[in-house]
PDB file of N, CA and C in Angstrom:
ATOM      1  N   UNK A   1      11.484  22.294   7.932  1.00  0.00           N
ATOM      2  CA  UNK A   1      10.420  21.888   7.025  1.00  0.00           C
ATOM      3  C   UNK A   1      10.793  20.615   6.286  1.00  0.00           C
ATOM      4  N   UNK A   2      11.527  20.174   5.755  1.00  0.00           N
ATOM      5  CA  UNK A   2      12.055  19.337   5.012  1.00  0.00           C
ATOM      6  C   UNK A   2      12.136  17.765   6.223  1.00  0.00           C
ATOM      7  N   UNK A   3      12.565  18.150   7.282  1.00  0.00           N
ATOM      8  CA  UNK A   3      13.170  17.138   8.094  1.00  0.00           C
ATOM      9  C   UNK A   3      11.532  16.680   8.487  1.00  0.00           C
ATOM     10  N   UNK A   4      10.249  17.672   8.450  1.00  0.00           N
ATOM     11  CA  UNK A   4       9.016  17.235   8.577  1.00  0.00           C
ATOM     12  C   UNK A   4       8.527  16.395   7.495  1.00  0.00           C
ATOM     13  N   UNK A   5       8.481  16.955   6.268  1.00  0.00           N
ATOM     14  CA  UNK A   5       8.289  16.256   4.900  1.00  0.00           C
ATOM     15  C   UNK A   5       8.822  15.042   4.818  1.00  0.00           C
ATOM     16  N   UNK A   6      10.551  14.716   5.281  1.00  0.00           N
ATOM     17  CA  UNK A   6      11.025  13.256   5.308  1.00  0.00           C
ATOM     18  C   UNK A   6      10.083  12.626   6.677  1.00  0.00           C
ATOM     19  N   UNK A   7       9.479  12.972   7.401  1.00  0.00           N
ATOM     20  CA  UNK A   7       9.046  12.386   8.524  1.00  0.00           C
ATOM     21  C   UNK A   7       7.842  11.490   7.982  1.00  0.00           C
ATOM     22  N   UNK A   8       7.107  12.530   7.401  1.00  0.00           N
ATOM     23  CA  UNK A   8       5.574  12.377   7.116  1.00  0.00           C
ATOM     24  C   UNK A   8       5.790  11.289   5.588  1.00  0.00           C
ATOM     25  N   UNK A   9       6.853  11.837   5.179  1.00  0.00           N
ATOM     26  CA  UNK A   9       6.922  10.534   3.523  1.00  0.00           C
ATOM     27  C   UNK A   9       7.228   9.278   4.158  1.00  0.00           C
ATOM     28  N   UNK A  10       7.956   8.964   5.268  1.00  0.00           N
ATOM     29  CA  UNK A  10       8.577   7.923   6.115  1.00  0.00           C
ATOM     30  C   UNK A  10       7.926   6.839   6.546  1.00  0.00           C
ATOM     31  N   UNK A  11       6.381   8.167   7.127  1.00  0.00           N
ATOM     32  CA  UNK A  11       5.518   7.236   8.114  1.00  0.00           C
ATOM     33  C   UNK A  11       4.487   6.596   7.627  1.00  0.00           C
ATOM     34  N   UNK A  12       4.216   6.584   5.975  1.00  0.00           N
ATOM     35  CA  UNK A  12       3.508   5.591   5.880  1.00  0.00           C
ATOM     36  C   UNK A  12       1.787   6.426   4.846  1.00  0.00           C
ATOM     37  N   UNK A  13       1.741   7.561   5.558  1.00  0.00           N
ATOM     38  CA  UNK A  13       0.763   8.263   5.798  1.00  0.00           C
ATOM     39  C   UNK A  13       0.748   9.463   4.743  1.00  0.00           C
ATOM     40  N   UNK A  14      -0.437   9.580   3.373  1.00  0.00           N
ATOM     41  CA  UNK A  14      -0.233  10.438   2.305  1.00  0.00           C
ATOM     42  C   UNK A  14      -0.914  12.048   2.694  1.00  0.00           C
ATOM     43  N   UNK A  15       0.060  12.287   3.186  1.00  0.00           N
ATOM     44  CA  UNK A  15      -0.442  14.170   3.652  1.00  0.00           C
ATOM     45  C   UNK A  15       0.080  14.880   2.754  1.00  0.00           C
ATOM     46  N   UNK A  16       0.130  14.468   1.080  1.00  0.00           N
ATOM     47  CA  UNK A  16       0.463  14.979   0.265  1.00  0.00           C
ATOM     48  C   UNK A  16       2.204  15.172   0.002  1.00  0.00           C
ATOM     49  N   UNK A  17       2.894  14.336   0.378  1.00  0.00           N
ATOM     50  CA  UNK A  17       4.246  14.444   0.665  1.00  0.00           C
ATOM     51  C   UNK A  17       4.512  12.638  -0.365  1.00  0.00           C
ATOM     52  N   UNK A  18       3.648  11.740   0.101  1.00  0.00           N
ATOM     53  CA  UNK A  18       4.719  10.392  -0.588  1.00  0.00           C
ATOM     54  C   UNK A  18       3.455  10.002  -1.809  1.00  0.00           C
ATOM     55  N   UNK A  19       2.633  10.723  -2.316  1.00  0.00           N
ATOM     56  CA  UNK A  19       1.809  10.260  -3.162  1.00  0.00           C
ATOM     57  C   UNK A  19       1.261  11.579  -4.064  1.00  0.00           C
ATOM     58  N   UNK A  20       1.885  11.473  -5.527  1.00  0.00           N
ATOM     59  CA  UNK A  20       1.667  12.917  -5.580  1.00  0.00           C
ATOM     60  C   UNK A  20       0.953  12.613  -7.076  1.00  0.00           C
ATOM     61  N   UNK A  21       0.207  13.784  -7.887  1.00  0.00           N
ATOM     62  CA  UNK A  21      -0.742  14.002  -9.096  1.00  0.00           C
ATOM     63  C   UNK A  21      -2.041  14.108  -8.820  1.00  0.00           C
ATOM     64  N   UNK A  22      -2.726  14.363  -9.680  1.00  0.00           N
ATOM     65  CA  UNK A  22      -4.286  14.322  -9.370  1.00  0.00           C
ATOM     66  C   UNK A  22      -5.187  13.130  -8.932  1.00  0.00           C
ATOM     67  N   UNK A  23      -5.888  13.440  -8.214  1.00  0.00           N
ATOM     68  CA  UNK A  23      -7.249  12.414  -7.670  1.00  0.00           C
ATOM     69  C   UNK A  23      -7.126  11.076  -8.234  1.00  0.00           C
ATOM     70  N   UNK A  24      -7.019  11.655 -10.120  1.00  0.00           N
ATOM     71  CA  UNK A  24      -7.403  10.643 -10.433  1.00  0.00           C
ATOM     72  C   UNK A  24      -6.145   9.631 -11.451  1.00  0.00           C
ATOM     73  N   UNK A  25      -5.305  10.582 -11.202  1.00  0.00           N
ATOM     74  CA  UNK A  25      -3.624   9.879 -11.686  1.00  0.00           C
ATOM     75  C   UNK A  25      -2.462  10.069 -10.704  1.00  0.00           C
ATOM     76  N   UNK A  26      -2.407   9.422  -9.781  1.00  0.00           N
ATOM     77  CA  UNK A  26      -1.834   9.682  -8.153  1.00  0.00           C
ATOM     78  C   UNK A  26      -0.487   8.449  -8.601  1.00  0.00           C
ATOM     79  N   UNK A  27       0.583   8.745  -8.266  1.00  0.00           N
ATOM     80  CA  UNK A  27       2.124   8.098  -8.306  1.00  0.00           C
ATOM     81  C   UNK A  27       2.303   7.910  -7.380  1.00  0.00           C
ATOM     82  N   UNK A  28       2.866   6.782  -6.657  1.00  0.00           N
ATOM     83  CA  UNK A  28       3.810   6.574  -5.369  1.00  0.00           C
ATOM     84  C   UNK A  28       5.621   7.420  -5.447  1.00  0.00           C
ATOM     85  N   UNK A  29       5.780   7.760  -4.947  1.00  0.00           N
ATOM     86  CA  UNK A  29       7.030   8.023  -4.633  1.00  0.00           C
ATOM     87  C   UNK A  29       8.103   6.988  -4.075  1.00  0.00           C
ATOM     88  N   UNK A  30       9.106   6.702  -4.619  1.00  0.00           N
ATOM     89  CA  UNK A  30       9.723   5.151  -4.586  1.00  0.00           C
ATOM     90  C   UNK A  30      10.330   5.024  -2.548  1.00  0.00           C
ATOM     91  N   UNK A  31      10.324   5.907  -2.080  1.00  0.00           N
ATOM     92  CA  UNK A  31      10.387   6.266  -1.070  1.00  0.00           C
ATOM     93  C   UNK A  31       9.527   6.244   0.398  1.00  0.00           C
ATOM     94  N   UNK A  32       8.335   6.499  -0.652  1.00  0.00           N
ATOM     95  CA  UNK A  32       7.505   6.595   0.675  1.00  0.00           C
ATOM     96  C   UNK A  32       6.561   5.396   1.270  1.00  0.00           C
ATOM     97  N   UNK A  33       7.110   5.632   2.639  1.00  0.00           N
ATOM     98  CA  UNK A  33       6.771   4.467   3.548  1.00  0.00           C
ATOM     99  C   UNK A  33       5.407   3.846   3.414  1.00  0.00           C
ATOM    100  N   UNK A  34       5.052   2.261   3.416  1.00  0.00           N
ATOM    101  CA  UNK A  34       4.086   1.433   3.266  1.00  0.00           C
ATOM    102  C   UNK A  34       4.538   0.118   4.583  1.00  0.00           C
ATOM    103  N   UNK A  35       3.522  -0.458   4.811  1.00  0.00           N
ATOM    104  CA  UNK A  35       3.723  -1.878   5.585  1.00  0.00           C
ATOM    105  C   UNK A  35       3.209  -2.941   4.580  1.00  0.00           C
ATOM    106  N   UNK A  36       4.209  -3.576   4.951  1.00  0.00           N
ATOM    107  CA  UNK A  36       3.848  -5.014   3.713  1.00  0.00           C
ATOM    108  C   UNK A  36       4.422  -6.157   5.303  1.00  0.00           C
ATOM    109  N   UNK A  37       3.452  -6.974   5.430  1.00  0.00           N
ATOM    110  CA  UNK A  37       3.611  -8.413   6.236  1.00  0.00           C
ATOM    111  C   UNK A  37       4.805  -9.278   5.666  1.00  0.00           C
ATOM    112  N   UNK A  38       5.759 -10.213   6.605  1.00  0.00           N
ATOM    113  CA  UNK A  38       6.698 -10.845   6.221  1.00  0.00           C
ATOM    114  C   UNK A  38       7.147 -11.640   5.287  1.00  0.00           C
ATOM    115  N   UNK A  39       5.554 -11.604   4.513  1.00  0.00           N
ATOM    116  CA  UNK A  39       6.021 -12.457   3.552  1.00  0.00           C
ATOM    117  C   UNK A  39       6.384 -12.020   2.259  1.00  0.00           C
ATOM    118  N   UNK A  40       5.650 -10.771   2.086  1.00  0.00           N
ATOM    119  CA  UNK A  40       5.686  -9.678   0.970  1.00  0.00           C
ATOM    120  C   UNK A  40       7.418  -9.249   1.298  1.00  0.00           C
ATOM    121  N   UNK A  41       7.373  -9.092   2.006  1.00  0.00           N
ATOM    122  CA  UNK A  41       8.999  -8.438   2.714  1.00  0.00           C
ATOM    123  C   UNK A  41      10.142  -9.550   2.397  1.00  0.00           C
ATOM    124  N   UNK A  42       9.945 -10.532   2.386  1.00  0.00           N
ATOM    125  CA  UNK A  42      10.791 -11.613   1.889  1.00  0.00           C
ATOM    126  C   UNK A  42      10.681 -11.972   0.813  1.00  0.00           C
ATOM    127  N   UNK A  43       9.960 -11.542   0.058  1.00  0.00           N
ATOM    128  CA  UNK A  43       9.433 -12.090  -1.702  1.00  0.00           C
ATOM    129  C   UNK A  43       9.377 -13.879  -1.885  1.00  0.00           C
ATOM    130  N   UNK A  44       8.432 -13.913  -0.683  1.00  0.00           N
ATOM    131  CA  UNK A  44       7.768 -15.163  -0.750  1.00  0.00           C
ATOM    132  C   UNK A  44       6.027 -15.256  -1.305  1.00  0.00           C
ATOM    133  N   UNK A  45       5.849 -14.660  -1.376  1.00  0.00           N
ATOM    134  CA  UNK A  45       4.447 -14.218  -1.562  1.00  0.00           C
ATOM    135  C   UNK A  45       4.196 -13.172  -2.258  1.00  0.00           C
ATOM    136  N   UNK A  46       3.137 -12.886  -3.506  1.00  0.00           N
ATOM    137  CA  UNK A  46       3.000 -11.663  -3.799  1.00  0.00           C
ATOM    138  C   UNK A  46       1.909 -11.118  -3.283  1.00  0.00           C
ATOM    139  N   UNK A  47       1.985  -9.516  -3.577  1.00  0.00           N
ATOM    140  CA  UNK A  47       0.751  -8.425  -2.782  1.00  0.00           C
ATOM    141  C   UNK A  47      -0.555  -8.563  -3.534  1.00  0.00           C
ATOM    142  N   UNK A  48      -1.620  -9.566  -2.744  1.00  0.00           N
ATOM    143  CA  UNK A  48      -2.883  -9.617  -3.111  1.00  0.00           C
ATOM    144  C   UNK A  48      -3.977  -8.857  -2.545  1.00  0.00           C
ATOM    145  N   UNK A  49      -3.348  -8.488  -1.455  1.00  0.00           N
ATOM    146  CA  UNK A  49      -4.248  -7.283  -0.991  1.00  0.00           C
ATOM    147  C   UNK A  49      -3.816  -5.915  -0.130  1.00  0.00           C
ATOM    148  N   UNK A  50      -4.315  -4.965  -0.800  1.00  0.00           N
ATOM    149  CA  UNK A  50      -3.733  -3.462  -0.593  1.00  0.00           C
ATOM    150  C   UNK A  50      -4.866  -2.659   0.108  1.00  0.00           C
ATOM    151  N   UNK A  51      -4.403  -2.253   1.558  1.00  0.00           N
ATOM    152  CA  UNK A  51      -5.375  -1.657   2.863  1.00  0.00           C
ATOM    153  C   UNK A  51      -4.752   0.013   2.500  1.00  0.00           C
ATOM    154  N   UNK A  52      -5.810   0.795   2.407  1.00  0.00           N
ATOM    155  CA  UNK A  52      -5.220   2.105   2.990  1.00  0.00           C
ATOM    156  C   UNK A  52      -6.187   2.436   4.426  1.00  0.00           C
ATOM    157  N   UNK A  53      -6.047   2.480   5.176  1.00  0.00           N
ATOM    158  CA  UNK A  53      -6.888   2.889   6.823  1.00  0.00           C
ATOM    159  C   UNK A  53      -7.380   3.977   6.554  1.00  0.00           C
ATOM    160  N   UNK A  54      -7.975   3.776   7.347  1.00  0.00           N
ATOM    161  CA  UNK A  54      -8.534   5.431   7.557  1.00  0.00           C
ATOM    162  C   UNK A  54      -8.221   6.323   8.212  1.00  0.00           C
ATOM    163  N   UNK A  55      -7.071   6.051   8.509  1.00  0.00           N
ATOM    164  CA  UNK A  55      -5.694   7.267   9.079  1.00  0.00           C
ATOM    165  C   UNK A  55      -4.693   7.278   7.914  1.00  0.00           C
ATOM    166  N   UNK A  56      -4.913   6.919   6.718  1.00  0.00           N
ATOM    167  CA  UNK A  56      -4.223   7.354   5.551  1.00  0.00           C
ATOM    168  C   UNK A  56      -2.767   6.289   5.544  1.00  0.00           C
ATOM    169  N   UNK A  57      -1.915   5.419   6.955  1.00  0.00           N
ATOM    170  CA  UNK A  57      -1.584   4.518   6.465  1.00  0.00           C
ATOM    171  C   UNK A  57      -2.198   3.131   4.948  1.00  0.00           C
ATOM    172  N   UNK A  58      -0.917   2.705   4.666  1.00  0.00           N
ATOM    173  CA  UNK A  58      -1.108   1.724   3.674  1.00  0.00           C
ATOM    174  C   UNK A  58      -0.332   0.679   4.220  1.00  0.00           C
ATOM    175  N   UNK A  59      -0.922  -0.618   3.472  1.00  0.00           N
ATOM    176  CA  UNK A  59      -0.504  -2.154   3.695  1.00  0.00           C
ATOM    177  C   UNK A  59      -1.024  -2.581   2.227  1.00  0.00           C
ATOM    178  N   UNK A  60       0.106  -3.497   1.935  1.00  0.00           N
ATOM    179  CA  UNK A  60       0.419  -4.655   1.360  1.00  0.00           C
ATOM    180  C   UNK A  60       0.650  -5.591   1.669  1.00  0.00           C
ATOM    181  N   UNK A  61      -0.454  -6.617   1.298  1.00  0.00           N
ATOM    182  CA  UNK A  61      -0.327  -8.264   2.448  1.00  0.00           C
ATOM    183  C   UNK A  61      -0.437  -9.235   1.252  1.00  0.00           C
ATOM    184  N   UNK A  62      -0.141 -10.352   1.642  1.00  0.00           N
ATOM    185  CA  UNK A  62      -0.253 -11.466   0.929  1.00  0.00           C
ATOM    186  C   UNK A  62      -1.834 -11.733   0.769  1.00  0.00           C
ATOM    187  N   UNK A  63      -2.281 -11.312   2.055  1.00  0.00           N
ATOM    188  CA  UNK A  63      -3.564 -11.957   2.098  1.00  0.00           C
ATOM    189  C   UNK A  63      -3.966 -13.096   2.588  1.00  0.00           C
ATOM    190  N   UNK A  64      -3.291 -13.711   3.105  1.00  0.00           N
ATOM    191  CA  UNK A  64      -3.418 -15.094   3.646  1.00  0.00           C
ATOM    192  C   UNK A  64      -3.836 -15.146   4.772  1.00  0.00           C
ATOM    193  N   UNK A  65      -4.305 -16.072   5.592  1.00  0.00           N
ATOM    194  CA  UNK A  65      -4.871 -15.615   6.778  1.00  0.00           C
ATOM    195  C   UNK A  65      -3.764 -16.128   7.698  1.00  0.00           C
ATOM    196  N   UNK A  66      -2.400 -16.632   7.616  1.00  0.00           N
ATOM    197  CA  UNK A  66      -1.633 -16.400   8.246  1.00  0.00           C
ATOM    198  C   UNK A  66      -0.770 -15.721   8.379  1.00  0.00           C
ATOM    199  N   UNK A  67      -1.059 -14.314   7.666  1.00  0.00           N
ATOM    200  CA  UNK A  67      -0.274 -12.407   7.704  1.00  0.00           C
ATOM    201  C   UNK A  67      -0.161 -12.611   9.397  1.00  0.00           C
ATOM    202  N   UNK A  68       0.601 -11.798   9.959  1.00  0.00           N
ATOM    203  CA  UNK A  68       0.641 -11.145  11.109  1.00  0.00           C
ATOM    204  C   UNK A  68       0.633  -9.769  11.437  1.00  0.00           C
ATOM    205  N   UNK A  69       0.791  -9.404  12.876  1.00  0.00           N
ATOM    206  CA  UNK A  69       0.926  -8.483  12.619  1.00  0.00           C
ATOM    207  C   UNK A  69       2.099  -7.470  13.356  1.00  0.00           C
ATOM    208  N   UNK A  70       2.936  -8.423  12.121  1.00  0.00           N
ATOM    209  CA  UNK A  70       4.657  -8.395  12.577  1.00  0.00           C
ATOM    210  C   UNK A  70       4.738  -7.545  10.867  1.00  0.00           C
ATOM    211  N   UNK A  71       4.521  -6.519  10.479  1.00  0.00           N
ATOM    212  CA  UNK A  71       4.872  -6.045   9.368  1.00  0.00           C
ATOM    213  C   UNK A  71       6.087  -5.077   9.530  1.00  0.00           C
ATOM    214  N   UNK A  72       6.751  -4.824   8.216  1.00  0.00           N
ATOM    215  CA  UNK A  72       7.488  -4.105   7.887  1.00  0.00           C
ATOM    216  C   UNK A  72       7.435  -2.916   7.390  1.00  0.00           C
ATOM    217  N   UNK A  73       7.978  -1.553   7.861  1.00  0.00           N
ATOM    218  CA  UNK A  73       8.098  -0.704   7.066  1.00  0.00           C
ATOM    219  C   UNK A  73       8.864  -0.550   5.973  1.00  0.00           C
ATOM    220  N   UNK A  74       8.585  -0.332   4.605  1.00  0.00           N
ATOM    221  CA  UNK A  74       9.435  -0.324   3.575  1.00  0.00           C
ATOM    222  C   UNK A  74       8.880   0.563   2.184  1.00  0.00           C
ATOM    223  N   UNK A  75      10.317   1.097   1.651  1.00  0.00           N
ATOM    224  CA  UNK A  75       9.923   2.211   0.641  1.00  0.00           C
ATOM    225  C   UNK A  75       8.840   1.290  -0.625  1.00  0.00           C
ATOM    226  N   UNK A  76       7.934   2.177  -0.592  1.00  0.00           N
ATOM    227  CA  UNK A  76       7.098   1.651  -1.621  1.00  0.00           C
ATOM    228  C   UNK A  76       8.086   1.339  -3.170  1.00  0.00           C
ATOM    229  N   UNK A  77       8.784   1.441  -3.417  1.00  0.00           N
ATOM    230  CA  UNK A  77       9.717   1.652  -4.527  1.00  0.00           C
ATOM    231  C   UNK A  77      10.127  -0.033  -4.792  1.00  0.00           C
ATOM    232  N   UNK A  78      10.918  -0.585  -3.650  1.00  0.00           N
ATOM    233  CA  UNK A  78      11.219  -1.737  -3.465  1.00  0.00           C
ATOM    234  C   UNK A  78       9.568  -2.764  -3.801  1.00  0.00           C
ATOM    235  N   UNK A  79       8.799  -2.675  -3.589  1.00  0.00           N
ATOM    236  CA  UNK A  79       7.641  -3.215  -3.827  1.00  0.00           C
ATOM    237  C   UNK A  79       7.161  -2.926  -5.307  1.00  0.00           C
ATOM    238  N   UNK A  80       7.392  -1.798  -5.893  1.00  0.00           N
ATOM    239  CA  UNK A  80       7.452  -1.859  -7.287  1.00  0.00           C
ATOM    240  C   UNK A  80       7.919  -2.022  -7.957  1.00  0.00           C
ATOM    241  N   UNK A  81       9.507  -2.507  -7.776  1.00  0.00           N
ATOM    242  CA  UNK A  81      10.364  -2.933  -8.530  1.00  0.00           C
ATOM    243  C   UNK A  81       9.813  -4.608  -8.924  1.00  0.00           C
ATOM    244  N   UNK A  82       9.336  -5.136  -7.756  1.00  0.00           N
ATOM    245  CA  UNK A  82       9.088  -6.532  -7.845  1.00  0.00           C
ATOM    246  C   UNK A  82       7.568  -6.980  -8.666  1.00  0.00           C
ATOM    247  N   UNK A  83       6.738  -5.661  -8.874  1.00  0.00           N
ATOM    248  CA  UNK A  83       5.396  -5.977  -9.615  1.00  0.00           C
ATOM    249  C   UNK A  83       5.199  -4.366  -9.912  1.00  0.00           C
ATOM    250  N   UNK A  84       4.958  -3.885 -10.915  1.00  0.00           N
ATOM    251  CA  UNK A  84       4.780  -2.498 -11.380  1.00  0.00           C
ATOM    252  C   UNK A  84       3.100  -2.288 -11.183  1.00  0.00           C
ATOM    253  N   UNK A  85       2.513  -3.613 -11.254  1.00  0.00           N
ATOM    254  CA  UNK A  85       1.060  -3.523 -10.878  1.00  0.00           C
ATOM    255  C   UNK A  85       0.437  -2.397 -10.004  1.00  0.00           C
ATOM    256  N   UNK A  86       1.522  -2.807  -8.763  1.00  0.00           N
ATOM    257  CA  UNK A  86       0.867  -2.000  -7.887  1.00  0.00           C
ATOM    258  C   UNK A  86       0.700  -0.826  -7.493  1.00  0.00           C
ATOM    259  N   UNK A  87       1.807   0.012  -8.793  1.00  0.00           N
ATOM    260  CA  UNK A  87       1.281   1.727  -8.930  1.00  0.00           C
ATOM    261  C   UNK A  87       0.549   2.332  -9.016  1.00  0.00           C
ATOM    262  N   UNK A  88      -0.648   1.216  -8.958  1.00  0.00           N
ATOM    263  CA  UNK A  88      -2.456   1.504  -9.511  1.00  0.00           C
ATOM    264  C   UNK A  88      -2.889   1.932  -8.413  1.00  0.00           C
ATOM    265  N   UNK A  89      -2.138   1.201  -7.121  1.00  0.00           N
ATOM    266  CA  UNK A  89      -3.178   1.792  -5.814  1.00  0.00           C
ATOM    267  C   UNK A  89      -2.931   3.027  -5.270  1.00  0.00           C
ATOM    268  N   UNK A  90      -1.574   3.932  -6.155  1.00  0.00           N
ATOM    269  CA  UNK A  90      -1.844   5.383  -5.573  1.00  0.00           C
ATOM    270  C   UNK A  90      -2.990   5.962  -5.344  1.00  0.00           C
ATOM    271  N   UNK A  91      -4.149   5.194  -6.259  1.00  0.00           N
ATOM    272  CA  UNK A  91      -5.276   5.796  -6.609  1.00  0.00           C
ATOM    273  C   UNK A  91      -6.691   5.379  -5.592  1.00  0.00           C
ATOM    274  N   UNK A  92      -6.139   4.825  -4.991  1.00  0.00           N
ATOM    275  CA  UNK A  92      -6.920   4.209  -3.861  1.00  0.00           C
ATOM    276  C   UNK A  92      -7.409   5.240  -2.368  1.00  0.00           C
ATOM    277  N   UNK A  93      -8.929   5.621  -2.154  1.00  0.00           N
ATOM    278  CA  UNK A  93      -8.604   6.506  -1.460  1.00  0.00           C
ATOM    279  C   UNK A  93      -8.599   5.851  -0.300  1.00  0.00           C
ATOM    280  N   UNK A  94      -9.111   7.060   0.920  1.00  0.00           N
ATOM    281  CA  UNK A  94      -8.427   6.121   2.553  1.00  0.00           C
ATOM    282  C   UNK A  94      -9.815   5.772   3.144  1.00  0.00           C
ATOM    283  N   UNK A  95      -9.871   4.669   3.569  1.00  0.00           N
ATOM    284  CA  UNK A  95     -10.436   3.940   4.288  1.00  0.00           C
ATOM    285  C   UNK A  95     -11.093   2.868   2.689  1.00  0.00           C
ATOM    286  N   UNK A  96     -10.161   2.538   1.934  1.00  0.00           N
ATOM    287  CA  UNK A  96     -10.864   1.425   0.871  1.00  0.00           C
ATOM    288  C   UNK A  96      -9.296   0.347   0.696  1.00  0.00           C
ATOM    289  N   UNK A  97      -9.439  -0.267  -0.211  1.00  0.00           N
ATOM    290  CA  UNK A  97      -8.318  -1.381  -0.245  1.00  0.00           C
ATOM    291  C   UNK A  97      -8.917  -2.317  -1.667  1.00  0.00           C
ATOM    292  N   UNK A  98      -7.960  -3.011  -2.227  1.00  0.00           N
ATOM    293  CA  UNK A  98      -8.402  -3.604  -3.304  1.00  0.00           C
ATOM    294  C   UNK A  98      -7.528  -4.970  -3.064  1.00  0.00           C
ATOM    295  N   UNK A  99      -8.156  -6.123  -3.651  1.00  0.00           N
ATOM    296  CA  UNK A  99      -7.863  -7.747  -3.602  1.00  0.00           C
ATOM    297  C   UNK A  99      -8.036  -8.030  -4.915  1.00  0.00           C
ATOM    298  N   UNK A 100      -6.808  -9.209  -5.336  1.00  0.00           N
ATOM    299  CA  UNK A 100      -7.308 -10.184  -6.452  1.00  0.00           C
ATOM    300  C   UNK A 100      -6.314 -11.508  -6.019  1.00  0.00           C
ATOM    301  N   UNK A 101      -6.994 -12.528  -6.984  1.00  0.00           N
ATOM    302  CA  UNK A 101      -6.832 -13.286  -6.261  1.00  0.00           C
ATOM    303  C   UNK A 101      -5.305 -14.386  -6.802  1.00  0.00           C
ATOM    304  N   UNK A 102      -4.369 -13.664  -7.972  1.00  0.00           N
ATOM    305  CA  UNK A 102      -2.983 -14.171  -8.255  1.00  0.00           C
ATOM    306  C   UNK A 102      -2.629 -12.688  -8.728  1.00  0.00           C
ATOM    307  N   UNK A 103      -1.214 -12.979  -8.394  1.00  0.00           N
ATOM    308  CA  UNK A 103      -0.692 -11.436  -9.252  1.00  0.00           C
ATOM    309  C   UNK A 103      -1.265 -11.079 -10.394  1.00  0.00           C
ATOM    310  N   UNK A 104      -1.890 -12.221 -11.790  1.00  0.00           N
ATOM    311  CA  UNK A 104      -1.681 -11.835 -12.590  1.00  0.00           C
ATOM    312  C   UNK A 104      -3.401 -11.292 -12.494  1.00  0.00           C
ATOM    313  N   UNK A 105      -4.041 -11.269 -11.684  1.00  0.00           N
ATOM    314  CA  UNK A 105      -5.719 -11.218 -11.158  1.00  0.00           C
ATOM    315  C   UNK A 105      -6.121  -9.645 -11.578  1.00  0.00           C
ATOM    316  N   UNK A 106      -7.177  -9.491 -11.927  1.00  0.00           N
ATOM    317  CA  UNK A 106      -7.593  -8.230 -11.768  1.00  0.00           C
ATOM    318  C   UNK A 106      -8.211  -7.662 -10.572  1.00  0.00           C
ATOM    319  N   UNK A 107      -7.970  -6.619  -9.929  1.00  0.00           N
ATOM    320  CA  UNK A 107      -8.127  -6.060  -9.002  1.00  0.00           C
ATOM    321  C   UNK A 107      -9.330  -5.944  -8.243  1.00  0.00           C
ATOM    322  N   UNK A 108     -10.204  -6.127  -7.634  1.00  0.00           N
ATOM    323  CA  UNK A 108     -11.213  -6.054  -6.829  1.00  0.00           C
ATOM    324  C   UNK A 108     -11.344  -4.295  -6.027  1.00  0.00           C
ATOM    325  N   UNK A 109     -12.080  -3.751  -5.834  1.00  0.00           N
ATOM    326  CA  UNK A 109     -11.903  -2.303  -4.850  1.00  0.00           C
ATOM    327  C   UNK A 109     -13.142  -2.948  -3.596  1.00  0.00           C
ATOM    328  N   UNK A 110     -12.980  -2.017  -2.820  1.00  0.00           N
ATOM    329  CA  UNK A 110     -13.562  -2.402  -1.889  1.00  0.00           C
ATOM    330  C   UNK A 110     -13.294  -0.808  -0.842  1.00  0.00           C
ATOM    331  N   UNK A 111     -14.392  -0.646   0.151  1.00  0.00           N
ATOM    332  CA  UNK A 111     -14.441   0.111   0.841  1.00  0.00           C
ATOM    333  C   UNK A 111     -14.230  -0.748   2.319  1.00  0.00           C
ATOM    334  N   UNK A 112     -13.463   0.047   3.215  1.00  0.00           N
ATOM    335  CA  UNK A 112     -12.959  -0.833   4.344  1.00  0.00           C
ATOM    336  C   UNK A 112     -14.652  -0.642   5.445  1.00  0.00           C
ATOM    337  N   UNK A 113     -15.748   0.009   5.550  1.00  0.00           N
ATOM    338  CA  UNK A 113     -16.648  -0.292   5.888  1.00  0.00           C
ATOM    339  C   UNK A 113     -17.857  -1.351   5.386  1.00  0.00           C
ATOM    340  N   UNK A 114     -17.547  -1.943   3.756  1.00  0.00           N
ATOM    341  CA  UNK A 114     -18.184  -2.870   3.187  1.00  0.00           C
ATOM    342  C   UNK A 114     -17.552  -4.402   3.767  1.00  0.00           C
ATOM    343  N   UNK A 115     -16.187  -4.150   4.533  1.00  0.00           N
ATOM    344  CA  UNK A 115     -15.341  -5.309   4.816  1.00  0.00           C
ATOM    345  C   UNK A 115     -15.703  -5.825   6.243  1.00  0.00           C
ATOM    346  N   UNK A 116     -16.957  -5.012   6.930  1.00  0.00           N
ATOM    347  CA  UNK A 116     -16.853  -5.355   8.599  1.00  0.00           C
ATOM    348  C   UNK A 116     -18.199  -5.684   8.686  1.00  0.00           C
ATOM    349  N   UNK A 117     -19.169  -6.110   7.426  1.00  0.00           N
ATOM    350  CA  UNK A 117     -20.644  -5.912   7.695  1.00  0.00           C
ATOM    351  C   UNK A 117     -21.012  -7.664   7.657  1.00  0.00           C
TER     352      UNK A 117
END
């Protein structure tokens, strides 16, 4: 059981294992797996825009339109050490994502079917 729980906190994906509290006050776990693009991963860029899919993966991108899609897996923890901001998007449900447009920006929400129309 446990070696499942590290699997599922690992992969990215909140099945109630790397994102924990209520609906509406949800924490990351410094641990659990996110994709952030190379530039977020190098702390060249900060996270302007935050994807959760609709398979319950998450991303953190610069946002730029030269992201790839050469991303990294990495403990969400390391990403909050560098901006505490982004503890807000525990609260983000799946298939939505939020943008702004400098770190110091206020957040935008967005539903990932309002993003393809």
């Amino acid at each position: 059981m446990a070696t499942e729980e590290s699997e599922r906190a690992s992969s990215g994906k909140d099945e109630g294992f790397g994102v924990t509290g209520s609906k509406a006050n949800r924490e990351f776990r410094d641990d659990f797996g996110v994709y952030c693009c190379p530039h977020v991963f190098r702390a060249i860029r900060a996270v302007l825009l935050v994807v959760r899919d609709p398979d319950g993966e998450w991303q953190f991108l610069c946002g730029q339109s030269d992201d790839t899609d050469d991303c990294h897996l990495v403990g969400v923890g390391h990403l909050l050490e560098r901006d505490p901001s982004l503890a807000a998007m525990a609260n983000l449900d799946i298939a939505s994502g939020a943008e702004r447009m400098s770190r110091e920006g206020e957040w935008d929400y967005f539903r990932l079917e309002d993003q393809e129309q």
